[in-house]
Protein backbone atom coordinates (compact mmCIF):
# COMPACT_ATOMS: atom_id res chain seq x y z
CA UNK A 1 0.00 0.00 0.00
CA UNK A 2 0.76 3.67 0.02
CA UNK A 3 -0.86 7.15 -0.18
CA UNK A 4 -1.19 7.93 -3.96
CA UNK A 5 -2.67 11.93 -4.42
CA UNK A 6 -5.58 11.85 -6.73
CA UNK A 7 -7.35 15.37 -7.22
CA UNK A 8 -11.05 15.80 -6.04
CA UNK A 9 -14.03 16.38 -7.71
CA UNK A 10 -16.09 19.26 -5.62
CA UNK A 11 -18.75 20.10 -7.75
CA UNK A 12 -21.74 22.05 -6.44
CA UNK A 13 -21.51 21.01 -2.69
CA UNK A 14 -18.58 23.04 -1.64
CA UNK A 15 -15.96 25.23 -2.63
CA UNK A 16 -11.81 25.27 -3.10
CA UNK A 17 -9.92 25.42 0.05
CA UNK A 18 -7.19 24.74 1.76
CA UNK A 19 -6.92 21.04 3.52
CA UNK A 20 -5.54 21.26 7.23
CA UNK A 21 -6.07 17.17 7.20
CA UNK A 22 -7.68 13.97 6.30
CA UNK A 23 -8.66 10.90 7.49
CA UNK A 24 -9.92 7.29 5.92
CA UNK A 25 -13.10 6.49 6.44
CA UNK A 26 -15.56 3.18 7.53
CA UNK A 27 -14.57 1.81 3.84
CA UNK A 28 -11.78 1.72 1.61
CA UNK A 29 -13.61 4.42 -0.42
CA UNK A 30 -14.24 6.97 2.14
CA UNK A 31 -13.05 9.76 3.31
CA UNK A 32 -13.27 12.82 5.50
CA UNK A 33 -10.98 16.46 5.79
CA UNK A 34 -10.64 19.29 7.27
CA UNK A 35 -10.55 22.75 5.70
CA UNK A 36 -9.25 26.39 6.86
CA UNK A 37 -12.62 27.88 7.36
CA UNK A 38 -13.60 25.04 9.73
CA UNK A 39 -15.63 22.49 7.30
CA UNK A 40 -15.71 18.83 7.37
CA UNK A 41 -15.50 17.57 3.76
CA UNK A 42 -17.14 13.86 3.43
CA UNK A 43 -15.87 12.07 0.70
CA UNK A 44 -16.58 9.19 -1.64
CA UNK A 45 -13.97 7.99 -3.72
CA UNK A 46 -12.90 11.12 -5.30
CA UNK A 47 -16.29 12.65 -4.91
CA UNK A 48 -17.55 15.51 -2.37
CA UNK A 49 -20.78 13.94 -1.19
CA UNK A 50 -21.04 16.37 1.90
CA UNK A 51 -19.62 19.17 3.70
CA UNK A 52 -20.51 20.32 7.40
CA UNK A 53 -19.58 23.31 8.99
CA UNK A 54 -17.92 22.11 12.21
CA UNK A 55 -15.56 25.30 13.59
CA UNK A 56 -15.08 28.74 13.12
CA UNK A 57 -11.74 28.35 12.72
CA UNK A 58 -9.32 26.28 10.81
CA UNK A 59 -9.73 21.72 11.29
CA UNK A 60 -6.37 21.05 11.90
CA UNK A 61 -6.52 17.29 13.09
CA UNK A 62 -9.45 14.83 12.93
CA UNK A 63 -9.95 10.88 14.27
CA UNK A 64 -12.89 8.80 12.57
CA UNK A 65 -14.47 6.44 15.16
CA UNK A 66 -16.43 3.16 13.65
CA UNK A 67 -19.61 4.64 14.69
């Protein structure tokens, strides 16, 4: 294994920003991180499926719990 960058594909659901972190997911294919202005981007494979607004400031670390 190893961490291979692939760019993501944001769409409508969010905007371009600067990612403090990232963390995998329940499945191989999913994927959360952690912008500047305090969102919490969900992903799906490359795919933005969600993004929450979790701080006011910047998401600088993050740990994904099974449930």
């Amino acid at each position: 294994g190893g961490l291979i960058g692939r760019k993501g594909y944001i769409g409508t659901l969010g905007k371009n920003d600067t990612m403090m972190c990232a963390v995998y997911g329940w499945t191989e294919e999913m994927a959360f991180s952690g912008t500047s202005t305090g969102d919490v981007c969900i992903w799906r494979d490359v795919f933005l499926v969600k993004t929450v607004k979790a701080h006011d400031g910047p998401v600088f670390s993050m740990h994904a719990l099974e449930k």
